[in-house]
C-alpha atoms as a PDB file:
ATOM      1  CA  UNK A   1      80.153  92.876 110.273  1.00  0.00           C
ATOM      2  CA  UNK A   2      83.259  91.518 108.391  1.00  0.00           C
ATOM      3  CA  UNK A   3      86.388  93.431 110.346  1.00  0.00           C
ATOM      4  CA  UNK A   4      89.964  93.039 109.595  1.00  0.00           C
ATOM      5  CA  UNK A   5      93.605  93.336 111.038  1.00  0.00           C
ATOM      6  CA  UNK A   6      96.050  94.345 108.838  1.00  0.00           C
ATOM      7  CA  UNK A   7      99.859  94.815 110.269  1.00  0.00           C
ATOM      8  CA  UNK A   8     100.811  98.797 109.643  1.00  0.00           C
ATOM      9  CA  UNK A   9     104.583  98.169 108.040  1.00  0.00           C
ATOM     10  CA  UNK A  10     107.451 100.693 109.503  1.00  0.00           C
ATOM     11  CA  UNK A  11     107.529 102.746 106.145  1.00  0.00           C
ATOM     12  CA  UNK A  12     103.803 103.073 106.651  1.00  0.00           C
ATOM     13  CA  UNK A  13     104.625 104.965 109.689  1.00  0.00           C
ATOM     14  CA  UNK A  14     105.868 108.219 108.445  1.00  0.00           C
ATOM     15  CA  UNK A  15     102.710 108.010 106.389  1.00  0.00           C
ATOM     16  CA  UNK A  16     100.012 108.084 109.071  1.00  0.00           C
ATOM     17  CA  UNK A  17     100.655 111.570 110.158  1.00  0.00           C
ATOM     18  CA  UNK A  18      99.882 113.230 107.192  1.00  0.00           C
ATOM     19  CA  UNK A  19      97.028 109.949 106.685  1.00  0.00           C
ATOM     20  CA  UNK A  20      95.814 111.235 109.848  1.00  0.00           C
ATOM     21  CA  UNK A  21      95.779 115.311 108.946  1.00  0.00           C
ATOM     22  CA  UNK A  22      93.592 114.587 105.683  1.00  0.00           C
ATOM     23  CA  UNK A  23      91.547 112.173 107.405  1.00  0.00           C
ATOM     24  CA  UNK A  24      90.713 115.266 109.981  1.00  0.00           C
ATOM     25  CA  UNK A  25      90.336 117.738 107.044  1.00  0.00           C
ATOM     26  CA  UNK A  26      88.025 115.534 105.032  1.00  0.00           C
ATOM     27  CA  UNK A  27      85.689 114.394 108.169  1.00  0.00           C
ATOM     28  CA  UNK A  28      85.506 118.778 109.121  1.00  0.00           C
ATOM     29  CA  UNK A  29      84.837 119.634 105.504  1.00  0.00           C
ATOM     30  CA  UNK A  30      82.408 117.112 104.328  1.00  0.00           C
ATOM     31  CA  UNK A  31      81.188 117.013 100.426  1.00  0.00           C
ATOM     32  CA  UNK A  32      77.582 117.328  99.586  1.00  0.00           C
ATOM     33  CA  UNK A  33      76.209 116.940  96.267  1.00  0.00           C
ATOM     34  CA  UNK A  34      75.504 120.692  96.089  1.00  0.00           C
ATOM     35  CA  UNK A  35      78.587 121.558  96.654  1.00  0.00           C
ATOM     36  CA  UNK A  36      80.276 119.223  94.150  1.00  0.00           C
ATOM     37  CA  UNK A  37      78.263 119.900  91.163  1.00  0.00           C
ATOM     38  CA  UNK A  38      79.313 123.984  92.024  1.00  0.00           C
ATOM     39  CA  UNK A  39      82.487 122.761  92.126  1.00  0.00           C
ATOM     40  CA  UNK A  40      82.566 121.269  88.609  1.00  0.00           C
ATOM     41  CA  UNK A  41      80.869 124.455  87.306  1.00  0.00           C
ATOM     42  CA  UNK A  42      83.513 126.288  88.780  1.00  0.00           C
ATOM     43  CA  UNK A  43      86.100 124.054  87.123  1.00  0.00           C
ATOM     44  CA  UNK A  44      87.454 123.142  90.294  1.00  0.00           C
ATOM     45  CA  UNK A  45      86.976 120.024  89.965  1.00  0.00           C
ATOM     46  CA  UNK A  46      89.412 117.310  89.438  1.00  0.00           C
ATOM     47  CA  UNK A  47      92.511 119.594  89.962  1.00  0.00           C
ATOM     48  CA  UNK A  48      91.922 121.722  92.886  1.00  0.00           C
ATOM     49  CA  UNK A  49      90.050 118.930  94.443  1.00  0.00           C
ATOM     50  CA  UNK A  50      92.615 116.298  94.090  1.00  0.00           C
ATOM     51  CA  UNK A  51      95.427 118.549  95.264  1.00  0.00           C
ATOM     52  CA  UNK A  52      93.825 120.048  98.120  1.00  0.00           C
ATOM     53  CA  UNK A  53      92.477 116.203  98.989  1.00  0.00           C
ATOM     54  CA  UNK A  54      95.194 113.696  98.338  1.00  0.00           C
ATOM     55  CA  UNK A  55      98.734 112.693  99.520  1.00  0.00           C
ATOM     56  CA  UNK A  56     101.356 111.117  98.313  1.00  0.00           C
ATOM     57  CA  UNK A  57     102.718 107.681 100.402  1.00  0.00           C
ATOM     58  CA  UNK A  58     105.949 106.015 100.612  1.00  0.00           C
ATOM     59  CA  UNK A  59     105.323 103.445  98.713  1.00  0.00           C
ATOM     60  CA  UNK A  60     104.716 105.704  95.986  1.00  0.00           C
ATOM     61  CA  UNK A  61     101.112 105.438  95.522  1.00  0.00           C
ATOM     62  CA  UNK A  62      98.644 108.460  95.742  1.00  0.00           C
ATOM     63  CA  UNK A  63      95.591 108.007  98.001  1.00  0.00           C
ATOM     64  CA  UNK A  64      92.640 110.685  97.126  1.00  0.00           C
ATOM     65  CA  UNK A  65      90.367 110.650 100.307  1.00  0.00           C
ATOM     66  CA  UNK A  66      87.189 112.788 101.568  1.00  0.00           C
ATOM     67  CA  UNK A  67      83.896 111.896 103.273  1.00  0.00           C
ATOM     68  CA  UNK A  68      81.039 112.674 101.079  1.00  0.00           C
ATOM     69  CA  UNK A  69      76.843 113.418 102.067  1.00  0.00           C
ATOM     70  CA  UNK A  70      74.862 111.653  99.162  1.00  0.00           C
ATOM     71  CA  UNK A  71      71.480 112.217 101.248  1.00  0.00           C
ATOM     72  CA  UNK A  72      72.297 108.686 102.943  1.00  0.00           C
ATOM     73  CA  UNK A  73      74.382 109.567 105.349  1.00  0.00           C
ATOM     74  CA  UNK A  74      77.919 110.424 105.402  1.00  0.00           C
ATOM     75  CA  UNK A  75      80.703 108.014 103.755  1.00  0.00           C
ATOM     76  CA  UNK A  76      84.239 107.873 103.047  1.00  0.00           C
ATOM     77  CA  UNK A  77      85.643 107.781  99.448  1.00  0.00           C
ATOM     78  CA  UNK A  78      89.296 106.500  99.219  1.00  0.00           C
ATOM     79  CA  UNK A  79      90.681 106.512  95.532  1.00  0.00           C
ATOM     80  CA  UNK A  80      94.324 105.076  95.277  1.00  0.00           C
ATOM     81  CA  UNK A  81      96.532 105.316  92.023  1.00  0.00           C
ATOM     82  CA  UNK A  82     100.000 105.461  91.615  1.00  0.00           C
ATOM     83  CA  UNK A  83     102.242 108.315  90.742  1.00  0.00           C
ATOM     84  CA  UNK A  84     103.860 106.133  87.490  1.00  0.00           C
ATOM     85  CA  UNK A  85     100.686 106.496  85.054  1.00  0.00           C
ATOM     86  CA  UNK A  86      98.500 103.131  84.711  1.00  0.00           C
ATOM     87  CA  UNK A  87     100.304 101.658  87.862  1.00  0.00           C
ATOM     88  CA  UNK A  88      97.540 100.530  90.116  1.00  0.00           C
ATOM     89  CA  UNK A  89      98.302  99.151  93.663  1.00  0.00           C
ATOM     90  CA  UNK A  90      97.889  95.229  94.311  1.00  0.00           C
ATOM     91  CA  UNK A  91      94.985  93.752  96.125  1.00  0.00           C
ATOM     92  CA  UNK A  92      97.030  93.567  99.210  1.00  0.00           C
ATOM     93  CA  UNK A  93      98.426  96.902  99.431  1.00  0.00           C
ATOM     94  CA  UNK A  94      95.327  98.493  98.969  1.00  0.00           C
ATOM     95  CA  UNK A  95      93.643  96.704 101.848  1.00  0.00           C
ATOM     96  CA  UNK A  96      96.644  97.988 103.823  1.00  0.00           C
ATOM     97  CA  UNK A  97      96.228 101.438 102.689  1.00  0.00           C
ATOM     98  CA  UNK A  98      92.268 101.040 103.287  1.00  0.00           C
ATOM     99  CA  UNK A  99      93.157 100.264 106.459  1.00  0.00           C
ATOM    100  CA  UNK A 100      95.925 103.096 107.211  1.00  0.00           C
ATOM    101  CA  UNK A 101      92.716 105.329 106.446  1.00  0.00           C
ATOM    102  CA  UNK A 102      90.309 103.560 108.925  1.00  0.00           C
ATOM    103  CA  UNK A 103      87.619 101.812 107.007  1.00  0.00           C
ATOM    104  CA  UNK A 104      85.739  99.576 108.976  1.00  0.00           C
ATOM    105  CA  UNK A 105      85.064  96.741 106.675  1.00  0.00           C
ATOM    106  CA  UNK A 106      86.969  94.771 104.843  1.00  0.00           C
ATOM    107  CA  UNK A 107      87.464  95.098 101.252  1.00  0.00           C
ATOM    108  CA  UNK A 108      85.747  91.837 100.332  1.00  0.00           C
ATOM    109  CA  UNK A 109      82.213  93.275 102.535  1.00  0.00           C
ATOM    110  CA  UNK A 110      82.446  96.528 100.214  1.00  0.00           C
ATOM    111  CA  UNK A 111      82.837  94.440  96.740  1.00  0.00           C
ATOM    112  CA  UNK A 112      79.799  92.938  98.214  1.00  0.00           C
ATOM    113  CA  UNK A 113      77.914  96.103  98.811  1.00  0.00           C
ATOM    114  CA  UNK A 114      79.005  96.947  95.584  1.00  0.00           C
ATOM    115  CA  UNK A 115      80.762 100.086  96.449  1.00  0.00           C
ATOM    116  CA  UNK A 116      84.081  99.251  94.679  1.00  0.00           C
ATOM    117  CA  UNK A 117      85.268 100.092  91.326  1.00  0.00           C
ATOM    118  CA  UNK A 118      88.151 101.012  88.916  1.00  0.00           C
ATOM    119  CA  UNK A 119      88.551 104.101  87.498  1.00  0.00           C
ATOM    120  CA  UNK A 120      89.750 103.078  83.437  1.00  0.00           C
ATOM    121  CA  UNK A 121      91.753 104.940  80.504  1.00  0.00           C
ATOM    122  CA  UNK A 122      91.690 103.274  77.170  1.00  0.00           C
ATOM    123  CA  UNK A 123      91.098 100.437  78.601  1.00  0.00           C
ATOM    124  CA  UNK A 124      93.862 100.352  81.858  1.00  0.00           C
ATOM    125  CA  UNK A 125      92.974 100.524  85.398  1.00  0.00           C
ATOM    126  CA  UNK A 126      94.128 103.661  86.652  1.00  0.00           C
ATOM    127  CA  UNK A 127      92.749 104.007  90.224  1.00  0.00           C
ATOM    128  CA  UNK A 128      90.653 101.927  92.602  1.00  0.00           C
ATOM    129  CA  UNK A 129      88.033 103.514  94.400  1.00  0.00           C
ATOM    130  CA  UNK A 130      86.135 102.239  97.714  1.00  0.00           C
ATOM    131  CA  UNK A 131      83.606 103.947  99.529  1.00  0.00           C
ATOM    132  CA  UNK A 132      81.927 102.715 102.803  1.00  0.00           C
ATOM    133  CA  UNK A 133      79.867 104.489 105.157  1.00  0.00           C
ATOM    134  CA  UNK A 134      81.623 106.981 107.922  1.00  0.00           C
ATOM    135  CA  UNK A 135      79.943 104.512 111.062  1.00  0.00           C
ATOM    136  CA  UNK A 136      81.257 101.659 108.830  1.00  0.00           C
ATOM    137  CA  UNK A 137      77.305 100.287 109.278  1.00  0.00           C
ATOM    138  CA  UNK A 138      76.117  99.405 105.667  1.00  0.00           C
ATOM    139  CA  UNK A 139      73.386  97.432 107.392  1.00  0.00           C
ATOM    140  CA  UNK A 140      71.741  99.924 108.883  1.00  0.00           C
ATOM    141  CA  UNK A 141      71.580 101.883 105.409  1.00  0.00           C
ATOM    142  CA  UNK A 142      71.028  98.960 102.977  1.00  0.00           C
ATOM    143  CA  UNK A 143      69.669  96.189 104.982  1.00  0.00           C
ATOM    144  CA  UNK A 144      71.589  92.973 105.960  1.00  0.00           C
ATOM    145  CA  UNK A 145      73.131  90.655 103.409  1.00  0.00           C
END
């Protein structure tokens, strides 16, 4: 498995409390399918979800994060935009803020897996979305590379 080290910058510090309060919230309150699609028919979903399940950092991006139960197991979902519409965060910064919220494997192994992908409107990337699974073990799920 591909790991990486990624030095957590002092602004990132006042961040990883609250990082660390949805990561709990979002690992005890884990999203089935079920309970999504009775979400949407409740019209809760996006704007109860995304309040309820995002923060804002100091760097001024917004990170949406929960762990959701396909059937496969359960994964993590991190979706990162920025507050300023169409701003998306560089390649960089989001492996930084992938790793402030504890993925496993590197952003390069989850392109791989084919479990990243922009969110567009009208054409501009608005968000960028990764999802891994919560043990970080794709292999196990999917077979080895």
């Amino acid at each position: 498995m591909d790991y990486f080290v990624i030095e957590i910058e002092p602004e990132a510090e006042e961040d990883q409390n609250k990082i660390q309060e949805l990561i709990k919230k979002a690992e005890e309150n884990i999203f089935t399918v079920t309970m999504v699609k009775e979400m949407i028919s409740e019209g809760k979903i996006p704007s109860e979800f995304f309040e309820e399940y995002s923060i804002e950092l100091s760097n001024g991006h917004v990170a949406l994060f929960n762990v959701e139960d396909t059937g496969d197991g359960p994964f993590r979902h991190l979706c990162v935009t920025h507050k300023l519409p169409g701003e998306v965060p560089p390649i960089p910064e989001f492996k930084r803020i992938m790793k402030l919220f504890e993925f496993k494997n590197s952003l390069d192994i989850c392109i791989q897996r084919g479990f990243v992908w922009d969110n567009e409107i009208e054409g501009r990337k608005v968000a960028i979305n990764v999802v891994e699974p919560l043990d970080g073990d794709f292999d196990k799920l999917y077979g080895p590379l």
